[in-house]
N, C-alpha and C. Protein backbone atom coordinates (compact mmCIF):
# COMPACT_ATOMS: atom_id res chain seq x y z
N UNK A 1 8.29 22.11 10.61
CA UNK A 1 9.32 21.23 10.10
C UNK A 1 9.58 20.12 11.12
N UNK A 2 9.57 18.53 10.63
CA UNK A 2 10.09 17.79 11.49
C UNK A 2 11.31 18.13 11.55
N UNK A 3 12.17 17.78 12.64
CA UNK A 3 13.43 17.87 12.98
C UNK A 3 14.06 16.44 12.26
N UNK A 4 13.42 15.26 12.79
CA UNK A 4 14.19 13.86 12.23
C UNK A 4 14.70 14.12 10.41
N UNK A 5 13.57 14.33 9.79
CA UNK A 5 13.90 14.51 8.54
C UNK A 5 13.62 15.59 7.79
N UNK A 6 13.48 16.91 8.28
CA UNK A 6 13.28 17.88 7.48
C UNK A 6 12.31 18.34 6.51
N UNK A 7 11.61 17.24 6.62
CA UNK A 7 9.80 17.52 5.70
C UNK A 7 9.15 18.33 6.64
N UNK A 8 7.95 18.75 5.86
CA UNK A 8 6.65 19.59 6.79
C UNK A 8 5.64 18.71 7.23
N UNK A 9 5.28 19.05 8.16
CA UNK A 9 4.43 18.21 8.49
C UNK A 9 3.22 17.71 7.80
N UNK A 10 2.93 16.66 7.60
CA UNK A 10 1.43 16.55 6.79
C UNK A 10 2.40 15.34 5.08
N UNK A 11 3.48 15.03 4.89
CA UNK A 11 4.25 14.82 3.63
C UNK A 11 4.28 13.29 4.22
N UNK A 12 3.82 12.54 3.07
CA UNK A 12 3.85 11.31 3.43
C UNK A 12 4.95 10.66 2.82
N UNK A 13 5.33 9.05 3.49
CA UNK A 13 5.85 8.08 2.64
C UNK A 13 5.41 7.61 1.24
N UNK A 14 6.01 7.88 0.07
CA UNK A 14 5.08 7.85 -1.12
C UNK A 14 4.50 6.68 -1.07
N UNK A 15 4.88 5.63 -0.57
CA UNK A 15 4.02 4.03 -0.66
C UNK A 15 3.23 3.67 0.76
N UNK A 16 3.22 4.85 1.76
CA UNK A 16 2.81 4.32 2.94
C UNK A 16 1.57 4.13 2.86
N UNK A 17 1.26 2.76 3.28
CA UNK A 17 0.01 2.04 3.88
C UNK A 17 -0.16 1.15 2.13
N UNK A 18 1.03 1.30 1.18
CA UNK A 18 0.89 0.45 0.51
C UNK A 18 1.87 -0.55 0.03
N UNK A 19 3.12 -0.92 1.06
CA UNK A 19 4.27 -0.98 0.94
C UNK A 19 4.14 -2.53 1.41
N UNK A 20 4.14 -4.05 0.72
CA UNK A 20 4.24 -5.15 1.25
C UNK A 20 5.66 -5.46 0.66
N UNK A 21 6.54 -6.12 1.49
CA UNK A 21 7.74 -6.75 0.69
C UNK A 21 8.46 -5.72 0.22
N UNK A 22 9.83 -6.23 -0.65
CA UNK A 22 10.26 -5.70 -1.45
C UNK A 22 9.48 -5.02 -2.62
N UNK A 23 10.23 -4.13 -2.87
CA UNK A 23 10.18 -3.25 -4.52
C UNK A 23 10.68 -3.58 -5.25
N UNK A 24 10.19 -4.56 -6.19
CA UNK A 24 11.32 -4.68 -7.37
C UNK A 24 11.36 -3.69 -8.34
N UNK A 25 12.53 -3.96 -8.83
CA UNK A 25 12.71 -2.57 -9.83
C UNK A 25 13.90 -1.30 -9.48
N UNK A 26 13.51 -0.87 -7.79
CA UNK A 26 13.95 0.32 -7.82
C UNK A 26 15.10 -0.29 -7.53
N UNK A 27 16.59 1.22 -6.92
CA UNK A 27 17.58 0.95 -6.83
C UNK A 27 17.35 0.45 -5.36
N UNK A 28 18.63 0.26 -4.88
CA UNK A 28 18.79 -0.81 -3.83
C UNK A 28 18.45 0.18 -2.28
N UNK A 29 18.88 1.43 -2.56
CA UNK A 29 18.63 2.45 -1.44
C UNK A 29 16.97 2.51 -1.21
N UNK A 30 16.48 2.18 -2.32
CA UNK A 30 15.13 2.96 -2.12
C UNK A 30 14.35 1.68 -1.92
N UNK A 31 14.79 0.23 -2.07
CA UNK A 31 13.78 -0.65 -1.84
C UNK A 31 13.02 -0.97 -0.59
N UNK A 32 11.54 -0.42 -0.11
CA UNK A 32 10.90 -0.49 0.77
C UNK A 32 10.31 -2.30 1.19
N UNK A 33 10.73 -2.55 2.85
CA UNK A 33 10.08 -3.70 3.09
C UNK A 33 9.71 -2.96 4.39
N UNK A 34 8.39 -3.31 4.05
CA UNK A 34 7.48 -3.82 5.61
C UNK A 34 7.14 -4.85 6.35
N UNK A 35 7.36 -4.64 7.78
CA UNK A 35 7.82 -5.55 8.82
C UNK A 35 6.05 -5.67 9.14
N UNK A 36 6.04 -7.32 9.99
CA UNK A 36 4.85 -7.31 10.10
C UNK A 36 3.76 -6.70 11.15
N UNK A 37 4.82 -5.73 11.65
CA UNK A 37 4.14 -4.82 13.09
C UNK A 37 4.19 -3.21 11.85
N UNK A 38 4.44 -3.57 10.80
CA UNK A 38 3.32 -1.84 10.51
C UNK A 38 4.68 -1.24 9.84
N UNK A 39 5.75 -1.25 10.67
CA UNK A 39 7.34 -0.65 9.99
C UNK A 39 7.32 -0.78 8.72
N UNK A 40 7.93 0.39 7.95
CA UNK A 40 8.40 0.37 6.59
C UNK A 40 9.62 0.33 6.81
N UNK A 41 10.56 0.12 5.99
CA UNK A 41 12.46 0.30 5.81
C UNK A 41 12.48 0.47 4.41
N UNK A 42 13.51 1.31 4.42
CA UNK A 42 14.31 1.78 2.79
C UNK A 42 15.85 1.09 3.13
N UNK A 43 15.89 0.59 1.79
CA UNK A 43 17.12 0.11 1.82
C UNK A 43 18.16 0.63 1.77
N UNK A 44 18.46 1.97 2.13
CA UNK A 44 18.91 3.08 3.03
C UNK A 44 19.11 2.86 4.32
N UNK A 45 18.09 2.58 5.01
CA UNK A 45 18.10 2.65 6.69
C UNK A 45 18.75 1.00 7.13
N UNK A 46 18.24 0.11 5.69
CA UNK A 46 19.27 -0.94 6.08
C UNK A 46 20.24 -1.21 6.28
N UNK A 47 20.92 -0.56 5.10
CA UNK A 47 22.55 -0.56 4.91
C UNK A 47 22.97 0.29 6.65
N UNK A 48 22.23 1.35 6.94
CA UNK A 48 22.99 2.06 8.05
C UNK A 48 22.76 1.30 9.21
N UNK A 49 21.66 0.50 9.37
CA UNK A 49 21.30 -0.46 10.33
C UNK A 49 22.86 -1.56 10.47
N UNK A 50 22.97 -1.81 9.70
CA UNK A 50 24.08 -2.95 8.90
C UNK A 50 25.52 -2.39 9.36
N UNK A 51 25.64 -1.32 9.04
CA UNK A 51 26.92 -0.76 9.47
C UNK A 51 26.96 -0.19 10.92
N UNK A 52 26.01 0.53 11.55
CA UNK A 52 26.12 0.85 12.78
C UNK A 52 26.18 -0.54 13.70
N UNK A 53 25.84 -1.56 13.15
CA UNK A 53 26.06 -2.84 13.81
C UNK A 53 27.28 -3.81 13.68
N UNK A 54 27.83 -3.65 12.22
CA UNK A 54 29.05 -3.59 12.48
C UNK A 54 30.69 -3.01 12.94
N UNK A 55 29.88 -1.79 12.94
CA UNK A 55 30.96 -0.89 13.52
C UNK A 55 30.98 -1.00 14.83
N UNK A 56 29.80 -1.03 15.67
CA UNK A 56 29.34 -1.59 17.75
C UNK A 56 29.45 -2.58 17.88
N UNK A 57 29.22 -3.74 16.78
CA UNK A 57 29.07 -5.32 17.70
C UNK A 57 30.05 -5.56 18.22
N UNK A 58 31.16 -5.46 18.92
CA UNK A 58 32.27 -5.80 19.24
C UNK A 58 32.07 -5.57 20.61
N UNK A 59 32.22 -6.64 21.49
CA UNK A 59 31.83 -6.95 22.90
C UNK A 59 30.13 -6.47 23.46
N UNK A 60 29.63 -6.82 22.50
CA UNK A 60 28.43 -6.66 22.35
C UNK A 60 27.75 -8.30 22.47
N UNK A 61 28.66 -8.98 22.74
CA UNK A 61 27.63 -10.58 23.08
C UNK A 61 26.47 -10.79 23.58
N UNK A 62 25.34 -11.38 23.48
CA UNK A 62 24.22 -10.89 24.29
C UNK A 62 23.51 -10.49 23.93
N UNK A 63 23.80 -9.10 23.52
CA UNK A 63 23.16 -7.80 23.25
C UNK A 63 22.22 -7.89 21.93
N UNK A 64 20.86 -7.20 22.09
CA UNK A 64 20.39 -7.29 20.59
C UNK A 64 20.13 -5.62 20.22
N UNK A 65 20.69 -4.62 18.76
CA UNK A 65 20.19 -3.74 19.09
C UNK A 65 18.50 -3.40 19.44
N UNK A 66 18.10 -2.35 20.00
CA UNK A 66 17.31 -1.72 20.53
C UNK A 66 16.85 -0.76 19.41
N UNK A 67 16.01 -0.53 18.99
CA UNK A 67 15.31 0.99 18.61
C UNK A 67 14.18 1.60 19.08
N UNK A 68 14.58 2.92 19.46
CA UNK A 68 13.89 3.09 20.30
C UNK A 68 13.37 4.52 19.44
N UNK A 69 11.59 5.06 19.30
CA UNK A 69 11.31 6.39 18.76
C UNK A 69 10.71 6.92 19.62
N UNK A 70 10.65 8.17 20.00
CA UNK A 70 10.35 9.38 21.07
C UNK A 70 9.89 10.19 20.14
N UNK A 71 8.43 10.84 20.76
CA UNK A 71 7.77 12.10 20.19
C UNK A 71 6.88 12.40 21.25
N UNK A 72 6.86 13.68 21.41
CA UNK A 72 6.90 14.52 22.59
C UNK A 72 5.14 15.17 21.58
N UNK A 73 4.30 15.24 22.36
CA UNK A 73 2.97 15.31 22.35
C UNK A 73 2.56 16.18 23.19
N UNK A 74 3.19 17.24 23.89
CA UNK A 74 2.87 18.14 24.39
C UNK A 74 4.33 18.88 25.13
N UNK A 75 4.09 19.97 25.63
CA UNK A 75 5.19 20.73 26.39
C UNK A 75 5.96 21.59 25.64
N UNK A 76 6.98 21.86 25.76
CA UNK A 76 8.09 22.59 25.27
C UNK A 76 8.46 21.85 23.80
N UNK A 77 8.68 20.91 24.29
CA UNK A 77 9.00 20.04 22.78
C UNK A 77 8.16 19.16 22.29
N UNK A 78 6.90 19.62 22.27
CA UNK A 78 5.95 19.42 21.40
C UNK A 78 6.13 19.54 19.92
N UNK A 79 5.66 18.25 19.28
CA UNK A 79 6.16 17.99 17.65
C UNK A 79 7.63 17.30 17.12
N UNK A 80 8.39 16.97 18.61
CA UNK A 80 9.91 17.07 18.08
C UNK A 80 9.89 15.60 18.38
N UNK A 81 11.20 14.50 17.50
CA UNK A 81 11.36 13.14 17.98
C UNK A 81 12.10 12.81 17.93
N UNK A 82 12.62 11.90 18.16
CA UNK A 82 13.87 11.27 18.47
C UNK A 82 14.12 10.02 17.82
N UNK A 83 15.13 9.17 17.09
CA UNK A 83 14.84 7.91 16.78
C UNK A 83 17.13 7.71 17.37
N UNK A 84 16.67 6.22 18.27
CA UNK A 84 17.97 5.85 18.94
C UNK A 84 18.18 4.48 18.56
N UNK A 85 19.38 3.84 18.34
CA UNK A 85 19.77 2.49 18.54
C UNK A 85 20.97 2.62 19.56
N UNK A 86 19.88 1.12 20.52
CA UNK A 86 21.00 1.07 21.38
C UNK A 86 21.29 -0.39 21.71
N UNK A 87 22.42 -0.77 22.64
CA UNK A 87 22.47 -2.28 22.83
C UNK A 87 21.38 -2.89 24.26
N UNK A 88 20.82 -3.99 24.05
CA UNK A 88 20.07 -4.01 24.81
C UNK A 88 19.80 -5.68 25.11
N UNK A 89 19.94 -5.98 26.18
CA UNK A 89 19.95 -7.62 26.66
C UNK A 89 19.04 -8.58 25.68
N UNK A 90 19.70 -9.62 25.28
CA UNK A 90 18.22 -9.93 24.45
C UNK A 90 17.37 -10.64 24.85
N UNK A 91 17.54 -11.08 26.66
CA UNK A 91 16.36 -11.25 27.39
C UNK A 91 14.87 -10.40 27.62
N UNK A 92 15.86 -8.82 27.58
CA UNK A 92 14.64 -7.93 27.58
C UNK A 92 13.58 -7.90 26.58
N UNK A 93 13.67 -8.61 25.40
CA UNK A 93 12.89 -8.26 24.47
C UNK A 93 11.79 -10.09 24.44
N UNK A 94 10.59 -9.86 24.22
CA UNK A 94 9.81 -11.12 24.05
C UNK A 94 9.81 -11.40 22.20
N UNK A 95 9.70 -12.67 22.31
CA UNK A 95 10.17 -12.86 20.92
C UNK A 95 9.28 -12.58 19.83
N UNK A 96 8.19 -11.79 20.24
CA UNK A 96 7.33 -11.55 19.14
C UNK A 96 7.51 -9.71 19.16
N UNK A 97 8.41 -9.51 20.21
CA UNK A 97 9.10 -7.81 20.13
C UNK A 97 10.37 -7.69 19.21
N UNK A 98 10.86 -9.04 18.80
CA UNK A 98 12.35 -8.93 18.17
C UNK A 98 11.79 -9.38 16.28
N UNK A 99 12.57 -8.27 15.27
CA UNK A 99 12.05 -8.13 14.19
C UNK A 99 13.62 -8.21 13.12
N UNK A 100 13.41 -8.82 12.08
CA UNK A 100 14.30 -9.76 11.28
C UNK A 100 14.59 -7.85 10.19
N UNK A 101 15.43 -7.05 10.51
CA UNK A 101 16.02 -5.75 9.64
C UNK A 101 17.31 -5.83 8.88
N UNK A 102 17.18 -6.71 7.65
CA UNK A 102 18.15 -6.40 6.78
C UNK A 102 18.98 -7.79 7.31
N UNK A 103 18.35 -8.58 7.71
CA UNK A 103 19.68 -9.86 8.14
C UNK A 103 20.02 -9.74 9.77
N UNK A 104 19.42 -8.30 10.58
CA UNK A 104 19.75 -8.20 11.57
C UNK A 104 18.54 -7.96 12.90
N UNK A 105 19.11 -8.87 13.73
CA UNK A 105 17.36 -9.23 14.65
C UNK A 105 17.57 -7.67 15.71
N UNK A 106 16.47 -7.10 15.32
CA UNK A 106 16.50 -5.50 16.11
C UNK A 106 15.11 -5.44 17.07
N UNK A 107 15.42 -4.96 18.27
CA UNK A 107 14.42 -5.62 19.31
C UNK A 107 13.75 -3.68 18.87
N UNK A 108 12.21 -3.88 18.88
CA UNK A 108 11.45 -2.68 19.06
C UNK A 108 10.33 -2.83 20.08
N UNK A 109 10.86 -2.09 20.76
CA UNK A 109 9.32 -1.92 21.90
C UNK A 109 8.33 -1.74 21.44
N UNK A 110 7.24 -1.74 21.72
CA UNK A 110 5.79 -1.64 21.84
C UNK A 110 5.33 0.19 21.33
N UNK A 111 6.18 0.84 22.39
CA UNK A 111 5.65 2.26 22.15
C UNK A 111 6.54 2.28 20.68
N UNK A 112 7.55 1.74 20.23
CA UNK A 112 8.18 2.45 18.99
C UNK A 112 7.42 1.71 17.84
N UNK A 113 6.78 0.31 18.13
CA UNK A 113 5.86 -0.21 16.87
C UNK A 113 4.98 0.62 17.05
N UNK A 114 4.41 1.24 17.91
CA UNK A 114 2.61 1.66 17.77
C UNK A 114 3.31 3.53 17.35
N UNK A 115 4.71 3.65 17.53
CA UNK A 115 4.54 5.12 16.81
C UNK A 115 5.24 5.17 15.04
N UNK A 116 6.12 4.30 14.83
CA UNK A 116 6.25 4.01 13.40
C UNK A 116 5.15 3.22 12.95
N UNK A 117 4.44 2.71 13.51
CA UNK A 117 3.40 1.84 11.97
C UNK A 117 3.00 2.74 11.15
N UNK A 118 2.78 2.04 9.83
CA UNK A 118 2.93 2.70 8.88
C UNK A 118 3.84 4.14 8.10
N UNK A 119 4.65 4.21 8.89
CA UNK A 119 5.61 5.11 9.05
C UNK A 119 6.93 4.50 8.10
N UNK A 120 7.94 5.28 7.27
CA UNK A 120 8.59 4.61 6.56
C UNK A 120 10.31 5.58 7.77
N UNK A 121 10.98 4.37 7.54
CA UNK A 121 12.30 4.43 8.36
C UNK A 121 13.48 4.43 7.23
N UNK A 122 14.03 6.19 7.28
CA UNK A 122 15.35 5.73 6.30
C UNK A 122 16.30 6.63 6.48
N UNK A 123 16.91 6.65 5.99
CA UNK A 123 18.81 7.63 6.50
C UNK A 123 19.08 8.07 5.04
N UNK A 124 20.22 9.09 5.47
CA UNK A 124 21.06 10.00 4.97
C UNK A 124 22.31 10.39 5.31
N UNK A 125 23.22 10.12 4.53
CA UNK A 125 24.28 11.01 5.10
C UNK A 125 24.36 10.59 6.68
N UNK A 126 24.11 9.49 7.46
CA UNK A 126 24.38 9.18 8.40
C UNK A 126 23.27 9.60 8.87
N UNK A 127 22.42 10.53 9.15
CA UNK A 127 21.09 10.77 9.74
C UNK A 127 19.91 9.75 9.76
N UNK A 128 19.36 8.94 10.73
CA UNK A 128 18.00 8.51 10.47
C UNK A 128 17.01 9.43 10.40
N UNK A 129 15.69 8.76 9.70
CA UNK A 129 14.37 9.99 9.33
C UNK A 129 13.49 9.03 9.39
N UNK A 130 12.01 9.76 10.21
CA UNK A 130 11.05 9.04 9.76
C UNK A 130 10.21 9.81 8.63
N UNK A 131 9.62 9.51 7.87
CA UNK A 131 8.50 10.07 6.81
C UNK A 131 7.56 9.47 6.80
């Protein structure tokens, strides 16, 4: 079992590796856009993107969030990951590291594009998940 979202391992994003743009049609939670470094988003993970940013931006000048994904590839916590937003200078990020999520510019490192590509990003109940 992943821990982030509770699937078994091996269960894909139903549109992954076929997901350009919006979905028209579906409801607004479920509309998938892919970013041009490989990211999927559900319009789920937007809305929480959206609100965790308005609920922190406050003396947050400067700052661009951060997302950051962790998966542990060997040891004790082998299989397990992590997905974080945090505030983060927006010097630190080069401008082809900073990515346009839902109206909101979210800086992703290098190791978190090369471990979500093709990977779909979405929430629950306040939980993020990757699938």
């Amino acid at each position: 079992m992943n821990r982030i979202h509770g699937t078994a391992r091996g269960e894909e994003c139903p549109v992954s590796g076929h997901c350009v743009g919006v979905r028209a049609g579906l409801p607004g939670a479920m509309r998938l856009e892919r970013l041009h470094c490989g990211v999927i988003t559900t319009g789920a993970f937007r809305d929480h993107l959206k609100a965790w940013h308005e609920a922190t931006a406050g003396g947050h000048a400067g700052l661009v969030p951060q997302l950051d994904y962790v998966r542990c590839a060997t040891g004790e916590r082998a299989g397990q990951a992590w997905i974080s937003l945090i505030w983060q200078p927006l010097k630190a990020g080069r401008p082809h590291e900073v990515f346009e999520i839902g109206g909101i510019s979210v800086y992703l490192p290098k190791s978190t594009r090369t471990g979500l590509r093709d990977r779909c990003l979405d929430a629950a109940d306040g939980v993020l998940m990757v699938r």
